[in-house]
C-alpha atoms as a PDB file:
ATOM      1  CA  UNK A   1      97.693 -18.090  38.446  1.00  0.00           C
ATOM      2  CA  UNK A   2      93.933 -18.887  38.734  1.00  0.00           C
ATOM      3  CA  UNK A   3      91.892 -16.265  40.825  1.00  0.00           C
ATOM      4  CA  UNK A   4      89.658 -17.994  43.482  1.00  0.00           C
ATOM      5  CA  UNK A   5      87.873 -15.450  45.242  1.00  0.00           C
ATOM      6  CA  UNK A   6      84.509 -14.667  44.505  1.00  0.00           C
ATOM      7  CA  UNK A   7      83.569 -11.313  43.487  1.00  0.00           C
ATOM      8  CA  UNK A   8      83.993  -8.253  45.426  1.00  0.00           C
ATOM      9  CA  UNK A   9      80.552  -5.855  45.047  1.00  0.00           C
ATOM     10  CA  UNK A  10      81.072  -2.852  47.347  1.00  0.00           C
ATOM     11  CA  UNK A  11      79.123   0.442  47.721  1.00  0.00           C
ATOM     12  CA  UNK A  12      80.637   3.191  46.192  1.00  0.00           C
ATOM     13  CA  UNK A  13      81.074   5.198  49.121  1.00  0.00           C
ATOM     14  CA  UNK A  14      83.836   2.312  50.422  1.00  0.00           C
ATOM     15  CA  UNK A  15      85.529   2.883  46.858  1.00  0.00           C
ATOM     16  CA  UNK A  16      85.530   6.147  46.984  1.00  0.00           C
ATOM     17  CA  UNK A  17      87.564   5.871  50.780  1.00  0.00           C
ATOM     18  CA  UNK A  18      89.970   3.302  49.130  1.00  0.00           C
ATOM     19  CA  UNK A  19      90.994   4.980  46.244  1.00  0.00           C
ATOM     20  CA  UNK A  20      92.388   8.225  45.329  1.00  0.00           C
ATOM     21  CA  UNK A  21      90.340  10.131  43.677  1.00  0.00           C
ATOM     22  CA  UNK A  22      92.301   9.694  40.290  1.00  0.00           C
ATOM     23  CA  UNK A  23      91.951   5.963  40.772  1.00  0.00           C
ATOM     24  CA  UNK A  24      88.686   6.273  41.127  1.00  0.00           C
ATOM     25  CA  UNK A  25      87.632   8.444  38.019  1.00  0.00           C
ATOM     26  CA  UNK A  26      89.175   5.790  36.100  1.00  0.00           C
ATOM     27  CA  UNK A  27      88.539   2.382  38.074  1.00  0.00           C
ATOM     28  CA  UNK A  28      84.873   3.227  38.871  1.00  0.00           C
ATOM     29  CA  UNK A  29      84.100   5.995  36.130  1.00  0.00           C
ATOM     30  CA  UNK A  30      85.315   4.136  33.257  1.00  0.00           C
ATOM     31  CA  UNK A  31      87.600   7.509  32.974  1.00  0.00           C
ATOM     32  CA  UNK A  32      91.456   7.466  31.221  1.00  0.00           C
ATOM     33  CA  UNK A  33      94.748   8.971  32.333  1.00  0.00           C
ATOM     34  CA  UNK A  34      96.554  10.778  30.303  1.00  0.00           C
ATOM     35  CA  UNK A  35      99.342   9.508  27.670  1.00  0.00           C
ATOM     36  CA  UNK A  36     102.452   9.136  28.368  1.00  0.00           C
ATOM     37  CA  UNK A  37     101.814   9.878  32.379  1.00  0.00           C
ATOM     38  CA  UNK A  38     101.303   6.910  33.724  1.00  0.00           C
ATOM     39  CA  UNK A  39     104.169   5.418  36.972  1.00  0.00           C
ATOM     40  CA  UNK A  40     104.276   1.719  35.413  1.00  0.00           C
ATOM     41  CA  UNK A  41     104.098   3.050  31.665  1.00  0.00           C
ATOM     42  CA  UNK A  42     108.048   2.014  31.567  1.00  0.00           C
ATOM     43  CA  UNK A  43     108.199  -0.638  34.317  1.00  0.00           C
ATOM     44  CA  UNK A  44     110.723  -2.744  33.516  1.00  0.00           C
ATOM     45  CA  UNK A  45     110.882  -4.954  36.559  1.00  0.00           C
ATOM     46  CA  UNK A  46     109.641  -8.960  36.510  1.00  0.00           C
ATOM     47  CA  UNK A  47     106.411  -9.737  38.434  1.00  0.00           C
ATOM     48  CA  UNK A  48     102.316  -9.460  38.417  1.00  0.00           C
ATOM     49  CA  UNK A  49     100.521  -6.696  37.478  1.00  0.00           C
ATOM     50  CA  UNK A  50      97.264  -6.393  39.382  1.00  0.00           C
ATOM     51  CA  UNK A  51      93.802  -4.489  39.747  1.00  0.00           C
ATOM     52  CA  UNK A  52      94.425  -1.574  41.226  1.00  0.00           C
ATOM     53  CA  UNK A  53      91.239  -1.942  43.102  1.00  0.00           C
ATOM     54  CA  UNK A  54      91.010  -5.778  44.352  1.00  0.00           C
ATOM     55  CA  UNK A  55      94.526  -7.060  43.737  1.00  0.00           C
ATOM     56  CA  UNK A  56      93.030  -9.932  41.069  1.00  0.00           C
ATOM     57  CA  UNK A  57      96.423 -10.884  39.046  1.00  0.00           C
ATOM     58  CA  UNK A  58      95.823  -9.474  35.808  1.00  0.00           C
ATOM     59  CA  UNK A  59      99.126  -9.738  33.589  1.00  0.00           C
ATOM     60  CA  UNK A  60     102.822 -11.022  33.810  1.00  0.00           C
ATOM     61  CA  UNK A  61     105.307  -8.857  33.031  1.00  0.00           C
ATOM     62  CA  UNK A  62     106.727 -10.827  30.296  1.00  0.00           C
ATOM     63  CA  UNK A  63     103.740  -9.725  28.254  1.00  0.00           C
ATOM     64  CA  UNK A  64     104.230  -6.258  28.622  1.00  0.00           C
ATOM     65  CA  UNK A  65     105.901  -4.280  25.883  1.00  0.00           C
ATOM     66  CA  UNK A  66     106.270  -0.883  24.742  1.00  0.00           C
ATOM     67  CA  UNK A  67     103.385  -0.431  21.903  1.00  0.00           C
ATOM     68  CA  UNK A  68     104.084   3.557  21.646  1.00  0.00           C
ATOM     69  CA  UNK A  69     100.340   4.361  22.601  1.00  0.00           C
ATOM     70  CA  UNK A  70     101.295   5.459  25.905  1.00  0.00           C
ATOM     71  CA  UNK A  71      99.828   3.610  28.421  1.00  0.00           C
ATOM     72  CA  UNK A  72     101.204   0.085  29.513  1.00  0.00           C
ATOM     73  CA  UNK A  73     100.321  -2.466  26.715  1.00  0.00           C
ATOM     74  CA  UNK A  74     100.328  -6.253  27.146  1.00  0.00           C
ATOM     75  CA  UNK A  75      99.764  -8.946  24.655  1.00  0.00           C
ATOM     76  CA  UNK A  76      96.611 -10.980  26.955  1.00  0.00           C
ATOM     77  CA  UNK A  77      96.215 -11.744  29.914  1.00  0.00           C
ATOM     78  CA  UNK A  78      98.208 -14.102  32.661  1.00  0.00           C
ATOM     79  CA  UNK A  79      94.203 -14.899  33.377  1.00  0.00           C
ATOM     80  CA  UNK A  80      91.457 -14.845  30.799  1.00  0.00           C
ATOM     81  CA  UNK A  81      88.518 -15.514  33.614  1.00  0.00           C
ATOM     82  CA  UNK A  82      89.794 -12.475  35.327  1.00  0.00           C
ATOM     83  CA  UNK A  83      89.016  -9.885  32.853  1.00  0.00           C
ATOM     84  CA  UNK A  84      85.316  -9.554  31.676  1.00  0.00           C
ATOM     85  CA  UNK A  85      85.639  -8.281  27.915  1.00  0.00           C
ATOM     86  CA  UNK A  86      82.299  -5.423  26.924  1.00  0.00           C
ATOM     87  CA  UNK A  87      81.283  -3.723  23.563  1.00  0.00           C
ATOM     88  CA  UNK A  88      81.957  -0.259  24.336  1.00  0.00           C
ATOM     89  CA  UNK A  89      80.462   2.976  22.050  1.00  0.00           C
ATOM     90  CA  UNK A  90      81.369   5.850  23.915  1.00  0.00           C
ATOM     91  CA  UNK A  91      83.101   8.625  22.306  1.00  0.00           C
ATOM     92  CA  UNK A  92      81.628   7.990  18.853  1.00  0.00           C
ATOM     93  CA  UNK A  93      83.582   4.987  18.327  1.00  0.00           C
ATOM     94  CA  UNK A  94      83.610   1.017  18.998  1.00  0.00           C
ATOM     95  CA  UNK A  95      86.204  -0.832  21.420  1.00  0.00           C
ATOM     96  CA  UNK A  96      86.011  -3.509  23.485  1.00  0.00           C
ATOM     97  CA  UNK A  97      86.718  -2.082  27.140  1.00  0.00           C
ATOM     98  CA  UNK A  98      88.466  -4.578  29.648  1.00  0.00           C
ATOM     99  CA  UNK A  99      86.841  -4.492  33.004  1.00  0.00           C
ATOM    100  CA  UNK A 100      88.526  -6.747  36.090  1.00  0.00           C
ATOM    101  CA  UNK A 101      86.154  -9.522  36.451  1.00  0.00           C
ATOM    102  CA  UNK A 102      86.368  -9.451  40.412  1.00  0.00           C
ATOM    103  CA  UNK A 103      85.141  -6.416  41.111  1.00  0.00           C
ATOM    104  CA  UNK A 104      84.223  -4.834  37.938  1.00  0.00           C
ATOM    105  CA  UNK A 105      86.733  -1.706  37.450  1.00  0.00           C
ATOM    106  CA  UNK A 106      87.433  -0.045  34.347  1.00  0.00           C
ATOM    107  CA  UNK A 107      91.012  -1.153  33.687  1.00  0.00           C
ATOM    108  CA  UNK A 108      91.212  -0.142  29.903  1.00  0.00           C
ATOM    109  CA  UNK A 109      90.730  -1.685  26.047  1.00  0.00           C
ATOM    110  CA  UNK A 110      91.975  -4.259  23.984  1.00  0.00           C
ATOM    111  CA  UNK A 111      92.834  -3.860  20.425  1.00  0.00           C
ATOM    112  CA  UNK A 112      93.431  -6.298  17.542  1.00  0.00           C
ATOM    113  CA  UNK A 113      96.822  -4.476  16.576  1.00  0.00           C
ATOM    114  CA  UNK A 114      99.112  -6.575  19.015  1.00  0.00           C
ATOM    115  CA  UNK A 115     101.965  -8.694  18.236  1.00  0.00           C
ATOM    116  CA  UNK A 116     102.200 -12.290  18.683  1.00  0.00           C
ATOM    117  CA  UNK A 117      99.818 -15.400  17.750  1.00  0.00           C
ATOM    118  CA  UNK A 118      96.561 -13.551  19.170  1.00  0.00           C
ATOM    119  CA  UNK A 119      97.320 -10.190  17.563  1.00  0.00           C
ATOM    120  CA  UNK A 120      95.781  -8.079  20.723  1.00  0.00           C
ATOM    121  CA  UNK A 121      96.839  -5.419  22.281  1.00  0.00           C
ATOM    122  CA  UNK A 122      95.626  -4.783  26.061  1.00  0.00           C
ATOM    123  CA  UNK A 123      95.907  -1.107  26.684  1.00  0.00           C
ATOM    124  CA  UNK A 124      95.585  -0.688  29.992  1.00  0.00           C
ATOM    125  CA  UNK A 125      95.546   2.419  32.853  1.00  0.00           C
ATOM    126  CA  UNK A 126      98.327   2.558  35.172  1.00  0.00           C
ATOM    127  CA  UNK A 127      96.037   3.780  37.332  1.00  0.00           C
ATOM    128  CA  UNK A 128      94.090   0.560  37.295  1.00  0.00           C
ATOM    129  CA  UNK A 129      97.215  -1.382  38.189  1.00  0.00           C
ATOM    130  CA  UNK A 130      99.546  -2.487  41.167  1.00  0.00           C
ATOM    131  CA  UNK A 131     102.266  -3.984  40.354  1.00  0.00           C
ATOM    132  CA  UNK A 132     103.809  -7.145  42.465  1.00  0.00           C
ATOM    133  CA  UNK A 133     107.594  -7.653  41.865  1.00  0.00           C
ATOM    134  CA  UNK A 134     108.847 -11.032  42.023  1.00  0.00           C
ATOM    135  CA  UNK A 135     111.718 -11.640  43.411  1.00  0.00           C
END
Protein backbone atom coordinates (compact mmCIF):
# COMPACT_ATOMS: atom_id res chain seq x y z
CA UNK A 1 0.00 0.00 0.00
CA UNK A 2 1.78 3.05 -1.54
CA UNK A 3 1.04 6.44 0.30
CA UNK A 4 0.02 9.23 -2.19
CA UNK A 5 -0.56 12.21 -0.32
CA UNK A 6 1.84 14.79 -0.11
CA UNK A 7 3.13 15.85 3.11
CA UNK A 8 1.20 17.24 5.88
CA UNK A 9 3.31 20.45 7.60
CA UNK A 10 1.03 21.93 10.28
CA UNK A 11 1.68 24.52 13.05
CA UNK A 12 2.11 23.15 16.23
CA UNK A 13 -0.64 24.78 17.83
CA UNK A 14 -3.15 22.48 15.38
CA UNK A 15 -1.05 19.39 16.78
CA UNK A 16 -1.23 20.24 19.93
CA UNK A 17 -5.52 20.45 19.50
CA UNK A 18 -5.35 17.00 17.71
CA UNK A 19 -3.49 15.08 19.96
CA UNK A 20 -3.53 14.24 23.51
CA UNK A 21 -1.08 15.54 25.20
CA UNK A 22 0.75 12.08 25.65
CA UNK A 23 0.60 11.72 21.89
CA UNK A 24 2.04 14.66 21.51
CA UNK A 25 5.19 14.46 23.86
CA UNK A 26 6.04 11.56 21.87
CA UNK A 27 4.78 12.28 18.15
CA UNK A 28 6.04 15.91 18.14
CA UNK A 29 8.72 15.81 21.08
CA UNK A 30 10.54 12.88 19.93
CA UNK A 31 9.49 11.67 23.68
CA UNK A 32 8.92 7.58 24.64
CA UNK A 33 6.19 5.81 26.58
CA UNK A 34 6.91 3.71 28.97
CA UNK A 35 7.67 -0.24 28.66
CA UNK A 36 5.43 -2.54 28.80
CA UNK A 37 2.36 0.23 28.82
CA UNK A 38 1.56 0.63 25.64
CA UNK A 39 -2.69 -0.43 24.28
CA UNK A 40 -1.35 -2.21 20.93
CA UNK A 41 1.89 -3.66 22.74
CA UNK A 42 -0.11 -7.22 22.51
CA UNK A 43 -2.47 -6.57 19.56
CA UNK A 44 -3.09 -9.57 18.13
CA UNK A 45 -5.70 -8.67 15.57
CA UNK A 46 -4.92 -8.63 11.45
CA UNK A 47 -4.81 -5.17 9.79
CA UNK A 48 -2.62 -1.74 9.27
CA UNK A 49 -0.92 -0.08 11.74
CA UNK A 50 -0.80 3.65 11.13
CA UNK A 51 0.70 7.15 12.26
CA UNK A 52 -0.95 8.10 14.99
CA UNK A 53 -0.83 11.60 13.75
CA UNK A 54 -1.68 11.50 9.80
CA UNK A 55 -3.01 7.98 9.32
CA UNK A 56 0.10 7.15 6.63
CA UNK A 57 0.02 3.09 6.66
CA UNK A 58 3.05 2.26 8.38
CA UNK A 59 3.17 -1.66 9.09
CA UNK A 60 1.04 -4.90 8.52
CA UNK A 61 0.33 -6.83 11.22
CA UNK A 62 1.93 -9.88 9.98
CA UNK A 63 5.22 -8.20 10.77
CA UNK A 64 4.58 -7.58 14.17
CA UNK A 65 5.97 -9.88 16.81
CA UNK A 66 6.66 -9.96 20.34
CA UNK A 67 10.59 -8.93 20.64
CA UNK A 68 10.36 -8.68 24.68
CA UNK A 69 11.53 -4.91 24.60
CA UNK A 70 8.21 -3.73 25.37
CA UNK A 71 6.90 -1.68 22.93
CA UNK A 72 5.31 -3.10 19.61
CA UNK A 73 8.20 -4.42 17.37
CA UNK A 74 7.91 -5.12 13.64
CA UNK A 75 10.37 -6.58 11.28
CA UNK A 76 10.15 -3.30 8.36
CA UNK A 77 7.87 -1.64 7.11
CA UNK A 78 4.54 -2.43 4.81
CA UNK A 79 6.08 1.04 3.16
CA UNK A 80 9.73 1.99 3.05
CA UNK A 81 8.93 5.70 1.43
CA UNK A 82 6.74 6.26 4.37
CA UNK A 83 9.19 6.25 7.10
CA UNK A 84 12.15 8.77 6.87
CA UNK A 85 15.13 6.88 8.72
CA UNK A 86 17.69 9.81 10.99
CA UNK A 87 21.04 9.33 12.93
CA UNK A 88 19.96 10.01 16.31
CA UNK A 89 22.63 10.85 19.49
CA UNK A 90 20.51 11.75 22.19
CA UNK A 91 20.89 10.17 25.45
CA UNK A 92 24.61 9.45 25.05
CA UNK A 93 24.07 6.85 22.59
CA UNK A 94 23.57 6.21 18.64
CA UNK A 95 20.17 4.88 17.00
CA UNK A 96 18.59 5.45 14.06
CA UNK A 97 15.09 7.09 15.05
CA UNK A 98 12.09 6.34 12.61
CA UNK A 99 10.11 9.42 11.89
CA UNK A 100 6.65 9.07 9.58
CA UNK A 101 7.67 10.54 6.37
CA UNK A 102 4.20 12.42 5.91
CA UNK A 103 4.20 14.52 8.51
CA UNK A 104 7.34 14.03 10.33
CA UNK A 105 6.35 12.46 13.92
CA UNK A 106 8.57 10.69 16.12
CA UNK A 107 7.24 7.14 15.83
CA UNK A 108 10.32 5.27 17.40
CA UNK A 109 13.86 3.32 16.37
CA UNK A 110 15.00 0.61 14.42
CA UNK A 111 17.54 -1.82 15.49
CA UNK A 112 19.71 -4.38 13.65
CA UNK A 113 18.68 -7.23 16.22
CA UNK A 114 15.44 -8.37 14.27
CA UNK A 115 14.62 -11.63 12.88
CA UNK A 116 14.19 -12.46 9.37
CA UNK A 117 16.31 -11.73 6.03
CA UNK A 118 16.81 -7.87 6.99
CA UNK A 119 17.70 -8.51 10.63
CA UNK A 120 15.80 -5.11 11.92
CA UNK A 121 13.87 -4.55 14.48
CA UNK A 122 11.30 -1.45 14.31
CA UNK A 123 10.55 -0.48 17.84
CA UNK A 124 7.92 1.59 17.71
CA UNK A 125 5.46 3.84 20.30
CA UNK A 126 2.01 2.77 20.63
CA UNK A 127 1.38 6.06 21.06
CA UNK A 128 2.52 6.87 17.57
CA UNK A 129 0.13 4.29 16.16
CA UNK A 130 -3.61 3.63 15.10
CA UNK A 131 -4.34 0.61 14.29
CA UNK A 132 -6.88 -0.34 11.22
CA UNK A 133 -8.38 -3.88 11.54
CA UNK A 134 -9.12 -5.65 8.48
CA UNK A 135 -11.81 -7.45 8.25
Amino acid sequence: MKQTDSEIQKSDAEWRRELSPEQYAVLRQSGTEAPFTGALLNNKETGMYVCGACGAPLFKSDSKYDSGCGWPSFTHPETRENVRLLDDDSHGMHRTEVRCKRCDSHLGHVFDDGPGAEGTRYCINSLSLGFQKQS
